[in-house]
PDB file of N, CA and C in Angstrom:
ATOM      1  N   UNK A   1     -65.879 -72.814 -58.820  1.00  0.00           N
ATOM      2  CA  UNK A   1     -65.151 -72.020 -59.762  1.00  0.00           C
ATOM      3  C   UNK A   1     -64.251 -72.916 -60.620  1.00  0.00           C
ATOM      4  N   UNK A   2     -63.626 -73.696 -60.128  1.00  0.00           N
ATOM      5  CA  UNK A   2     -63.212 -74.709 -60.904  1.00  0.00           C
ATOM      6  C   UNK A   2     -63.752 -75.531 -61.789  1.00  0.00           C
ATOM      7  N   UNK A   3     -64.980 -75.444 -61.904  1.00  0.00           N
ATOM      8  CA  UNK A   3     -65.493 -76.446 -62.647  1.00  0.00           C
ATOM      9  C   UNK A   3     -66.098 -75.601 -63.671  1.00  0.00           C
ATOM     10  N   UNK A   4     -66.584 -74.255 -63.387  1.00  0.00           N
ATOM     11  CA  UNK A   4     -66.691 -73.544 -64.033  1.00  0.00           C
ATOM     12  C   UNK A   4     -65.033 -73.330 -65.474  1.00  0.00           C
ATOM     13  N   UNK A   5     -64.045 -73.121 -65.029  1.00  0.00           N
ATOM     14  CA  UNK A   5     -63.249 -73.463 -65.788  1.00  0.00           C
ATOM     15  C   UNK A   5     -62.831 -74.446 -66.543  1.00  0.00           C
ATOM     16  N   UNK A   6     -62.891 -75.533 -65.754  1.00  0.00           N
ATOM     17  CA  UNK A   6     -63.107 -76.684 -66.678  1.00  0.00           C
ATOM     18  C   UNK A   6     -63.683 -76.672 -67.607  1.00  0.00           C
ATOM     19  N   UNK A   7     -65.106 -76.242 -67.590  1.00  0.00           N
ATOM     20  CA  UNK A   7     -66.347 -76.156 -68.304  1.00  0.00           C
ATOM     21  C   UNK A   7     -66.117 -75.546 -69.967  1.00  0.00           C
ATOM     22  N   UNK A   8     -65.426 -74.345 -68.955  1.00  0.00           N
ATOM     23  CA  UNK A   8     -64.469 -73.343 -70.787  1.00  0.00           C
ATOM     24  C   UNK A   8     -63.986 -73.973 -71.312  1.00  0.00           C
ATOM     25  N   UNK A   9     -62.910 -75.017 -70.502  1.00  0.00           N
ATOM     26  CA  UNK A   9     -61.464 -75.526 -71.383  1.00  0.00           C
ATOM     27  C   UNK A   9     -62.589 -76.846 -72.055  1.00  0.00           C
ATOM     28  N   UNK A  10     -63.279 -77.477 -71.870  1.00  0.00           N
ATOM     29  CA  UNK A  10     -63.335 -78.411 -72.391  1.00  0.00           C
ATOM     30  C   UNK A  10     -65.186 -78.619 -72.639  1.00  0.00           C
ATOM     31  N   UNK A  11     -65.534 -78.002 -72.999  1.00  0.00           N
ATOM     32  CA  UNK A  11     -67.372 -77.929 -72.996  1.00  0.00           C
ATOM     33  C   UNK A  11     -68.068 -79.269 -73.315  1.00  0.00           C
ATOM     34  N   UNK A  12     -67.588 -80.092 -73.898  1.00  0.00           N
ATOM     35  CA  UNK A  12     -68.160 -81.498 -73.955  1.00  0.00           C
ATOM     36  C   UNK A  12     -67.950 -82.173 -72.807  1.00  0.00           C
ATOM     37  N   UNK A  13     -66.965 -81.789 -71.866  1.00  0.00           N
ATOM     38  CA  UNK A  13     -66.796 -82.950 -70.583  1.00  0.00           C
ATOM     39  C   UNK A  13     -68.060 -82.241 -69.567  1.00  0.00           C
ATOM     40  N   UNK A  14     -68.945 -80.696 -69.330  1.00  0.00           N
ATOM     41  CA  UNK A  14     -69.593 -80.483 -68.752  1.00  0.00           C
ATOM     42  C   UNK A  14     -71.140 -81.752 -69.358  1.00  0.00           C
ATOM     43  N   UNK A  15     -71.258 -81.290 -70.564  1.00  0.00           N
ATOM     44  CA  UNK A  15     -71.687 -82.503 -71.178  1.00  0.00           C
ATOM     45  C   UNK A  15     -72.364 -83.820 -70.575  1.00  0.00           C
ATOM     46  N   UNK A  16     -70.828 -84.631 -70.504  1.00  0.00           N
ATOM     47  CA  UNK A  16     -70.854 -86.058 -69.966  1.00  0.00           C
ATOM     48  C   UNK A  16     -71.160 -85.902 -68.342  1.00  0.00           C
ATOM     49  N   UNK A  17     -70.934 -85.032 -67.917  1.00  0.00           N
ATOM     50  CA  UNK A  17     -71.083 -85.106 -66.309  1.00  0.00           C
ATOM     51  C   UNK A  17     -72.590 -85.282 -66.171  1.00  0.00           C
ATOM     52  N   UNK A  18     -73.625 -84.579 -67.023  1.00  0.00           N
ATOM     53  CA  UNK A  18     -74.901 -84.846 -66.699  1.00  0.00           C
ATOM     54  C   UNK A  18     -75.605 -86.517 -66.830  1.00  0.00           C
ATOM     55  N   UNK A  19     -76.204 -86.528 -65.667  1.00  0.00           N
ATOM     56  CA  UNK A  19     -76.896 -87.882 -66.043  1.00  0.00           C
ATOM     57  C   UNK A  19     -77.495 -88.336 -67.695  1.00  0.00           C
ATOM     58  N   UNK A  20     -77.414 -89.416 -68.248  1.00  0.00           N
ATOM     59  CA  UNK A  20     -77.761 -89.574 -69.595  1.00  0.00           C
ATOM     60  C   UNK A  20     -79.229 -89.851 -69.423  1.00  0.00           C
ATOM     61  N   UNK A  21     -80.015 -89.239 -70.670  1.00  0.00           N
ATOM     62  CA  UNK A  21     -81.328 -89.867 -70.325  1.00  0.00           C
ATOM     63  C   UNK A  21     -81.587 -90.790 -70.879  1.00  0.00           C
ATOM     64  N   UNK A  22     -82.680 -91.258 -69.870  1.00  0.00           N
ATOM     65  CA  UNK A  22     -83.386 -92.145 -70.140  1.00  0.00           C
ATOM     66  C   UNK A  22     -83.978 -92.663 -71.004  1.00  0.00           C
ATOM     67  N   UNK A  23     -83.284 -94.574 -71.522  1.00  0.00           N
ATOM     68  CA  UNK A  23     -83.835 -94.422 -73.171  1.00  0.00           C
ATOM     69  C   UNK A  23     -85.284 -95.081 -72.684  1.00  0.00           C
ATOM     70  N   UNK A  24     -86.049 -94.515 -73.672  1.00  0.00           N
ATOM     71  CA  UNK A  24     -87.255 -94.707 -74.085  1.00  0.00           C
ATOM     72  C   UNK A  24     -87.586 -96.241 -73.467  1.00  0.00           C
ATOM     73  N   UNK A  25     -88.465 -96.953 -72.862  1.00  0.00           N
ATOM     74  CA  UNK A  25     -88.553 -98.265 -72.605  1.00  0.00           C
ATOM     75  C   UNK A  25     -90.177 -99.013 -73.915  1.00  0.00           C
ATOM     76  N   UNK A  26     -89.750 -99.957 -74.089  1.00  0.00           N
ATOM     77  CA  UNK A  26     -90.556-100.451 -75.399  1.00  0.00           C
ATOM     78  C   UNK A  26     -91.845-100.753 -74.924  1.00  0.00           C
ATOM     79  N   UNK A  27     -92.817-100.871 -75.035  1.00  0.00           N
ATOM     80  CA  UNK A  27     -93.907-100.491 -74.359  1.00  0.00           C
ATOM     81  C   UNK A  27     -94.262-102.158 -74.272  1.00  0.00           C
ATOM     82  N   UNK A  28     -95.243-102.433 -72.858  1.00  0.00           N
ATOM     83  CA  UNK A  28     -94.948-103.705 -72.440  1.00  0.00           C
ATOM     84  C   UNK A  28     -96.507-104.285 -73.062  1.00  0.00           C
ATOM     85  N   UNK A  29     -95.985-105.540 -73.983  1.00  0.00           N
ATOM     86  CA  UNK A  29     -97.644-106.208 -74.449  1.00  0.00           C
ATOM     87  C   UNK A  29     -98.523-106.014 -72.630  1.00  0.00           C
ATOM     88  N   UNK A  30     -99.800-106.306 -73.100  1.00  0.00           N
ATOM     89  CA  UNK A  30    -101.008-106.722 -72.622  1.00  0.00           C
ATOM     90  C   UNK A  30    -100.004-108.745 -71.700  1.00  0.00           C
ATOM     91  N   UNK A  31    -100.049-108.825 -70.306  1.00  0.00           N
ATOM     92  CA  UNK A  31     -99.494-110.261 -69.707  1.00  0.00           C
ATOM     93  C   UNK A  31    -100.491-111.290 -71.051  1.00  0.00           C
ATOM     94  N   UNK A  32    -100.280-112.560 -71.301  1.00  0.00           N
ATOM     95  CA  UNK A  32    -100.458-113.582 -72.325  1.00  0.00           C
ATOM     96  C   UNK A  32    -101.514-114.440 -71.070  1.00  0.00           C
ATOM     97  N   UNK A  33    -102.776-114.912 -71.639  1.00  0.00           N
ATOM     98  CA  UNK A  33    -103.604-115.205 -71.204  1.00  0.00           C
ATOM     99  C   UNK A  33    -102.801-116.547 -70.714  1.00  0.00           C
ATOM    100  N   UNK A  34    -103.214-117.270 -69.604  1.00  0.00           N
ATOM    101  CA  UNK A  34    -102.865-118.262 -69.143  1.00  0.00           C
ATOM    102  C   UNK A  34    -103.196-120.040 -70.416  1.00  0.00           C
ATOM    103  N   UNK A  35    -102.420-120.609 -70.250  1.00  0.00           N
ATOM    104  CA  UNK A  35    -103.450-121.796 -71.016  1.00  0.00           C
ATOM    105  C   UNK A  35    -104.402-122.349 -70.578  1.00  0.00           C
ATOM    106  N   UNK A  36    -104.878-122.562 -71.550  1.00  0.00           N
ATOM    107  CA  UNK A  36    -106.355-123.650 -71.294  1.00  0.00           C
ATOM    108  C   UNK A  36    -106.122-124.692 -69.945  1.00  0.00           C
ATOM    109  N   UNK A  37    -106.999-124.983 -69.109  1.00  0.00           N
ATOM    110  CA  UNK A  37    -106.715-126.051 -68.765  1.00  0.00           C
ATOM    111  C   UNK A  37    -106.765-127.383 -69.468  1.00  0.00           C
ATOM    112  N   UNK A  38    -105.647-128.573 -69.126  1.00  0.00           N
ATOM    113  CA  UNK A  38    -105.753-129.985 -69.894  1.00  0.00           C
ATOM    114  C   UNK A  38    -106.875-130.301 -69.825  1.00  0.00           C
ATOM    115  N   UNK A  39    -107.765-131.316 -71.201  1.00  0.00           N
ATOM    116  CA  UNK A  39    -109.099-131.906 -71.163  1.00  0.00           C
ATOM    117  C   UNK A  39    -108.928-133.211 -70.321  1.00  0.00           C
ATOM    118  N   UNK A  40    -109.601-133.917 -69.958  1.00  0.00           N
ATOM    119  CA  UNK A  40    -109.586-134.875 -69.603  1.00  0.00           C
ATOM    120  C   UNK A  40    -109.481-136.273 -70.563  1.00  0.00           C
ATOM    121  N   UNK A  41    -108.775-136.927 -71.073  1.00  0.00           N
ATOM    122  CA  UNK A  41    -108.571-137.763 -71.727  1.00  0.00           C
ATOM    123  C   UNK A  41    -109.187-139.652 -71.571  1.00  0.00           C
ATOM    124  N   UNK A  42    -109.967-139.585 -71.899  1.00  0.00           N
ATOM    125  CA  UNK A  42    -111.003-140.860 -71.557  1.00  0.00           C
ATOM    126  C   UNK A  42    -110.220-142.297 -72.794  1.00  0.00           C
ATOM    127  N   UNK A  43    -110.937-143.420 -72.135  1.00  0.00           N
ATOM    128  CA  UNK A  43    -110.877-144.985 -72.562  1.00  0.00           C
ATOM    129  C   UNK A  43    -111.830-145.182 -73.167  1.00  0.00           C
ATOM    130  N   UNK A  44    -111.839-146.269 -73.661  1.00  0.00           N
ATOM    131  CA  UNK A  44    -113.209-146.487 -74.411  1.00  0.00           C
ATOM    132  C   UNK A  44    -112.793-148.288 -74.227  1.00  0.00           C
ATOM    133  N   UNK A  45    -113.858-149.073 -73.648  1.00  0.00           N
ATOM    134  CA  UNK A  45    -113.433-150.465 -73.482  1.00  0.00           C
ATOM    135  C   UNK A  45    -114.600-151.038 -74.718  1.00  0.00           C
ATOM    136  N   UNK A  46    -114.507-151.996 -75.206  1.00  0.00           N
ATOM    137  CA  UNK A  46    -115.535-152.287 -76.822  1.00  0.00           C
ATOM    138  C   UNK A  46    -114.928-153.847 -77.136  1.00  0.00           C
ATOM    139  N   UNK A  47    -115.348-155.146 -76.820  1.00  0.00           N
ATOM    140  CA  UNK A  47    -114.889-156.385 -77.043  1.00  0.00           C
ATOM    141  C   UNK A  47    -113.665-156.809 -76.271  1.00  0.00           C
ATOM    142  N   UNK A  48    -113.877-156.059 -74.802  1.00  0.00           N
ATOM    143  CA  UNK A  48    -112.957-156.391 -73.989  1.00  0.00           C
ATOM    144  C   UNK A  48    -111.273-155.970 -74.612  1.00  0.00           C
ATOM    145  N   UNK A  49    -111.678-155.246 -75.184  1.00  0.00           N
ATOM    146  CA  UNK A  49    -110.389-154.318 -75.556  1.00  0.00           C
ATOM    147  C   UNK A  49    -109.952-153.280 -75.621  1.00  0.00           C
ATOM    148  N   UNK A  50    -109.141-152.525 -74.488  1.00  0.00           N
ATOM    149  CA  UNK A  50    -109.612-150.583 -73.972  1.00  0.00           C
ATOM    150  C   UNK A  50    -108.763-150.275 -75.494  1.00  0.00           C
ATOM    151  N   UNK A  51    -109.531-148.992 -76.008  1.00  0.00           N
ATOM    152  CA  UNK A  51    -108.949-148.248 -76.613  1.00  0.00           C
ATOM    153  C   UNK A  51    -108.593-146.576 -75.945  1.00  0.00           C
ATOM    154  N   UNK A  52    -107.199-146.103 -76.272  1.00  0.00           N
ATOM    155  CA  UNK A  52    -107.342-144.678 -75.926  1.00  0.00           C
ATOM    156  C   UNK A  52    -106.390-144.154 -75.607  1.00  0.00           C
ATOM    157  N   UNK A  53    -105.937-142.876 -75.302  1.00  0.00           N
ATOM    158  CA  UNK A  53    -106.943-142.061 -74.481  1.00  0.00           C
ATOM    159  C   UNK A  53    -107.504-141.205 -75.542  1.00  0.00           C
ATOM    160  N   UNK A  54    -108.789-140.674 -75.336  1.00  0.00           N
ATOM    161  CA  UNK A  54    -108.872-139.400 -76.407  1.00  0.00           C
ATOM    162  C   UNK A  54    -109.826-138.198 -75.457  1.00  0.00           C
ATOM    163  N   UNK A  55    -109.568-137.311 -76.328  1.00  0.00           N
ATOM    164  CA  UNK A  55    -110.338-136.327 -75.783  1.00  0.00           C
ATOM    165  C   UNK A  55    -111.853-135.991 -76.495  1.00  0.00           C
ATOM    166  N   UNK A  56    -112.452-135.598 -75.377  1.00  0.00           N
ATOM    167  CA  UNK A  56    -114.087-135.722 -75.071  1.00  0.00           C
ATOM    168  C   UNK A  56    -114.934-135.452 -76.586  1.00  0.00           C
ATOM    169  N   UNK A  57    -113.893-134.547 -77.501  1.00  0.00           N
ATOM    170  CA  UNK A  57    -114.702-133.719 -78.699  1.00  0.00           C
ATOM    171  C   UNK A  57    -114.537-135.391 -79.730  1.00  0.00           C
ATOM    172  N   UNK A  58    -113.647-136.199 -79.574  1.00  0.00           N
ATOM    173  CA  UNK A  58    -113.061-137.745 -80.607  1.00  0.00           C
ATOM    174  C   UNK A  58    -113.993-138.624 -79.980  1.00  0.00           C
ATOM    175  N   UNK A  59    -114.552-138.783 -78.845  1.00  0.00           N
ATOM    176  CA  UNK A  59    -115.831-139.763 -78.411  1.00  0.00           C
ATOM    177  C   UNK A  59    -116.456-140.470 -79.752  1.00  0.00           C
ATOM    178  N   UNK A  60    -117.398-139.748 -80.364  1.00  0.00           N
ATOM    179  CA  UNK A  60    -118.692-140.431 -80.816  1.00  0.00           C
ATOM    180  C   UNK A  60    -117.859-140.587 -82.532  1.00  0.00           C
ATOM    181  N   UNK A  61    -116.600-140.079 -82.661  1.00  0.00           N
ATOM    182  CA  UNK A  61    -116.053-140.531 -83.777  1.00  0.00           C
ATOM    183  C   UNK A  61    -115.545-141.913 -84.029  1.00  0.00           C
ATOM    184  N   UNK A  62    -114.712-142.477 -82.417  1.00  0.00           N
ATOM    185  CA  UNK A  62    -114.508-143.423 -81.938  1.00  0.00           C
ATOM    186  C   UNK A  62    -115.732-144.321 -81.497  1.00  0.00           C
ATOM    187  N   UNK A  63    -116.537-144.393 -81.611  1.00  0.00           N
ATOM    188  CA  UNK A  63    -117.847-144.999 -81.496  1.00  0.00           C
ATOM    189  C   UNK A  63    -118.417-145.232 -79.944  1.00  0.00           C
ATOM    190  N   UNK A  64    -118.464-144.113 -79.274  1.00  0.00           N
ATOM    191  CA  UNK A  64    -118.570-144.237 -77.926  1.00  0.00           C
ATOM    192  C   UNK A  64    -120.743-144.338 -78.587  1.00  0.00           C
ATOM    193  N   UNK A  65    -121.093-144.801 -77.597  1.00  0.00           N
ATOM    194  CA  UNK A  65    -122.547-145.104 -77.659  1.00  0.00           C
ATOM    195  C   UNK A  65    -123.066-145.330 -76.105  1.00  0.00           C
ATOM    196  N   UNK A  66    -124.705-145.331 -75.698  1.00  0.00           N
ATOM    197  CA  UNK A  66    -124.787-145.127 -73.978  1.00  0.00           C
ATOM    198  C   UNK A  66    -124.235-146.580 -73.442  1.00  0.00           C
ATOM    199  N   UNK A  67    -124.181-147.831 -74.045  1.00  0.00           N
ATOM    200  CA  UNK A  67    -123.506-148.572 -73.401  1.00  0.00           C
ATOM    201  C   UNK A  67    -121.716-148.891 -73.871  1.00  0.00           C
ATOM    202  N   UNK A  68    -121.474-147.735 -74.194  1.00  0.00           N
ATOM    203  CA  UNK A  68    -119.853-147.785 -73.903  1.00  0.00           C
ATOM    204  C   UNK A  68    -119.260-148.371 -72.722  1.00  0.00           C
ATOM    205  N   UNK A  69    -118.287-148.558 -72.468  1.00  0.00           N
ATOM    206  CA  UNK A  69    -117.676-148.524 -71.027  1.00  0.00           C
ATOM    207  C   UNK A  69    -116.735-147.642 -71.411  1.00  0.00           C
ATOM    208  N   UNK A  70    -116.550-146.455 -70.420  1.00  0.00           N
ATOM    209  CA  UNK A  70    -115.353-145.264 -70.420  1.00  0.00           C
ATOM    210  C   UNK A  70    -115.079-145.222 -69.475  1.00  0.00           C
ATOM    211  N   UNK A  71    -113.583-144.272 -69.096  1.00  0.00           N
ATOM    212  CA  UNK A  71    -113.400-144.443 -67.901  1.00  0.00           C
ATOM    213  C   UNK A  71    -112.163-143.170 -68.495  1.00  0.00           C
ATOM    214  N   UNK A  72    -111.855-142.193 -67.227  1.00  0.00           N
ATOM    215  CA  UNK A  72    -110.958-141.342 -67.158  1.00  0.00           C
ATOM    216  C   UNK A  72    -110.752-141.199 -66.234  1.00  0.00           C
ATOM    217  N   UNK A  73    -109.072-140.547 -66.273  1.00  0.00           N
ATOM    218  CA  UNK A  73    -108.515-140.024 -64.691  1.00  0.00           C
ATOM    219  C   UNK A  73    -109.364-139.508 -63.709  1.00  0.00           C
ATOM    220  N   UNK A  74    -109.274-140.244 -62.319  1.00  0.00           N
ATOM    221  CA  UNK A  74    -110.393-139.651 -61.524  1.00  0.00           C
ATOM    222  C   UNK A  74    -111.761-140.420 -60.446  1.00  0.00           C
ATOM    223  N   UNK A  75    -112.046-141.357 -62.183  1.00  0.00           N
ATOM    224  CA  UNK A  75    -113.473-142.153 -61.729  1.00  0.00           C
ATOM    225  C   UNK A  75    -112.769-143.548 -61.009  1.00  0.00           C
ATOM    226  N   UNK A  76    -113.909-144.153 -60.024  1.00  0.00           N
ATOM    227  CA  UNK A  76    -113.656-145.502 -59.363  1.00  0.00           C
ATOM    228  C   UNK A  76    -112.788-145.952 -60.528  1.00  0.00           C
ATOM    229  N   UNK A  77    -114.314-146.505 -61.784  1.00  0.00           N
ATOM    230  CA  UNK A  77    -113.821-147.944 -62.016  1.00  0.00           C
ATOM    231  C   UNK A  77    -114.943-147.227 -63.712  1.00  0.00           C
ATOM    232  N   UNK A  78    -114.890-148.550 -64.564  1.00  0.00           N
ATOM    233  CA  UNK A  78    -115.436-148.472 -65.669  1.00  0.00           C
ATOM    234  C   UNK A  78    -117.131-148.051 -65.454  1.00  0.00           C
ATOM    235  N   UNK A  79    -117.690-147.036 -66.401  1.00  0.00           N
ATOM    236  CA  UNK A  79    -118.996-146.982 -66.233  1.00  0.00           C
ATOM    237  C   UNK A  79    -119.423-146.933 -67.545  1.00  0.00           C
ATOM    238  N   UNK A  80    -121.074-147.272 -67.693  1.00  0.00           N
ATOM    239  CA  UNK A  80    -121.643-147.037 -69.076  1.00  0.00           C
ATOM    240  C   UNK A  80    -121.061-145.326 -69.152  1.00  0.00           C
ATOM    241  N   UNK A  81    -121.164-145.203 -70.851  1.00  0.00           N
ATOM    242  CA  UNK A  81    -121.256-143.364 -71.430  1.00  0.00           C
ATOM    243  C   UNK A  81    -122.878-142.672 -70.652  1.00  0.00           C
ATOM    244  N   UNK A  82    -123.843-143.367 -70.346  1.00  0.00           N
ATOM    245  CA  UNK A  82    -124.975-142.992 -70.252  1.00  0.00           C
ATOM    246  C   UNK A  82    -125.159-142.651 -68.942  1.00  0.00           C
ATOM    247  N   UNK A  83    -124.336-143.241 -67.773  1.00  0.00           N
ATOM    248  CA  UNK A  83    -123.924-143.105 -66.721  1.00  0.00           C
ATOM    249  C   UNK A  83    -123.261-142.310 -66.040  1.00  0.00           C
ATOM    250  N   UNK A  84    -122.304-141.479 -66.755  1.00  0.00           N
ATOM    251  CA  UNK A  84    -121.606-140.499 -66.830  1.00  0.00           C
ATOM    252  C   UNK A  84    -122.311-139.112 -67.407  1.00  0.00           C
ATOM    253  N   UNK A  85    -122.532-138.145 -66.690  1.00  0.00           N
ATOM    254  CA  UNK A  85    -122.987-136.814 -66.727  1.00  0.00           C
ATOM    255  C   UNK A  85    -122.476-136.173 -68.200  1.00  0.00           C
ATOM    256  N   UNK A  86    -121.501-135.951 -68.086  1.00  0.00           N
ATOM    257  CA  UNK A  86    -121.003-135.067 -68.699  1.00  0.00           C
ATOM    258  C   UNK A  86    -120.996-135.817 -70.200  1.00  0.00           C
ATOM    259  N   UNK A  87    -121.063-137.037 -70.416  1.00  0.00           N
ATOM    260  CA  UNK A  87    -120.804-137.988 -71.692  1.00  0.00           C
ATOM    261  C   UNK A  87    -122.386-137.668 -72.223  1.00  0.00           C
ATOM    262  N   UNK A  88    -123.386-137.836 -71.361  1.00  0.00           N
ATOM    263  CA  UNK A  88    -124.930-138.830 -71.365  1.00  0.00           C
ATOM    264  C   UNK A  88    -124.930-137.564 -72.712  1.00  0.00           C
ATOM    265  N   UNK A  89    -124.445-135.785 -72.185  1.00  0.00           N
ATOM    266  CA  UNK A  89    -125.126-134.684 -72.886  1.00  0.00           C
ATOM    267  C   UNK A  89    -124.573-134.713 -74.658  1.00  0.00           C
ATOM    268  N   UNK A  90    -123.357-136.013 -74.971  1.00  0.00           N
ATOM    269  CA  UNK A  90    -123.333-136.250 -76.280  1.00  0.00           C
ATOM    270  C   UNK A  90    -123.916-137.155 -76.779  1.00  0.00           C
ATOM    271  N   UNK A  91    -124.647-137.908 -76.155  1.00  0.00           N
ATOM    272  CA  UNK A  91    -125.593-139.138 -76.765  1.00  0.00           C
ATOM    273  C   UNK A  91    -126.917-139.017 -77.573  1.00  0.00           C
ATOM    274  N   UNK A  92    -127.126-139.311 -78.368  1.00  0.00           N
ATOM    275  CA  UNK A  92    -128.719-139.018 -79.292  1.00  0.00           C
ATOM    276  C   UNK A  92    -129.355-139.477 -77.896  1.00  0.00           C
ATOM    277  N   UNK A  93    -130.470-138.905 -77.904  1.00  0.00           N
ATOM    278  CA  UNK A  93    -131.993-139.164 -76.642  1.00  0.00           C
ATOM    279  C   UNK A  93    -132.354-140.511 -77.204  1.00  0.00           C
ATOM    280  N   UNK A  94    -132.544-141.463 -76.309  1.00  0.00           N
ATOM    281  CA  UNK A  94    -132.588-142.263 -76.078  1.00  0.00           C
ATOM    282  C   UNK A  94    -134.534-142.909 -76.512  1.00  0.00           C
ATOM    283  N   UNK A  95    -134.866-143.493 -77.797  1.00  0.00           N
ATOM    284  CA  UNK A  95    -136.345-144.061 -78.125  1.00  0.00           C
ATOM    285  C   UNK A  95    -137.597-144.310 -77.222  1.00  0.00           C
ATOM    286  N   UNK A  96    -138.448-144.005 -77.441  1.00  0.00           N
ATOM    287  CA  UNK A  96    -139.112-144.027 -75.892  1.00  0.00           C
ATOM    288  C   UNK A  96    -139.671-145.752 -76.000  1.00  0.00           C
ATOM    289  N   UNK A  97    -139.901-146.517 -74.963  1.00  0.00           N
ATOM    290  CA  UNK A  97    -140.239-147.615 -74.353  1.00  0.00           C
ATOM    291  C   UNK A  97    -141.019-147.995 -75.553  1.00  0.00           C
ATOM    292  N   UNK A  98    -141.238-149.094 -76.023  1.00  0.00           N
ATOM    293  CA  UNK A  98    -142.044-149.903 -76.985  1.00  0.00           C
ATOM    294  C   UNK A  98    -143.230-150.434 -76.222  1.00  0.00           C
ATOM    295  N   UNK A  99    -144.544-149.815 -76.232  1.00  0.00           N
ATOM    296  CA  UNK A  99    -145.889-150.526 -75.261  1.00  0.00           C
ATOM    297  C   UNK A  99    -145.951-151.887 -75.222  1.00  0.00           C
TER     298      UNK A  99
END
């Protein structure tokens, strides 16, 4: 009953007593795709002088060829480009044998 009176004397304070609603929440993007993983960044050795590092797509701009020596994080030690799997599949095919 009291509050009921209150309510008369002052009608905006019944008002404030109610919980406020809830503002609107901004609607959440789509999570952001993860990044790429890092490429692997290769050497290029050519007159006993390493050049590098570059990545795999700068190879054959840098004049990698099947007897390159390359080498990236990972491998023993220096190998031909032709030797390497993943290199051999940027190399022109190789002339067939002279009879």
């Amino acid at each position: 009953m009291a509050q009921q009176v209150t309510n008369a004397l002052n009608p905006n304070a019944a008002q404030s007593q109610q919980p406020p609603a809830a503002a609107p929440q901004p609607a959440t993007s789509p999570a952001a795709a993860p990044p790429p993983p890092p490429q692997p960044q290769w050497y290029l050795s050519r007159d006993g002088q390493t050049f590098g590092p570059f990545p795999v797509n700068q190879l054959l701009q840098q004049g990698l060829t099947a007897q390159t020596y390359v080498w990236r994080s990972g491998m023993n030690g220096w190998q031909f480009a032709n030797a390497v799997p993943e290199l051999a599949v940027l190399l022109p095919p190789s002339p067939p044998p002279v009879p």
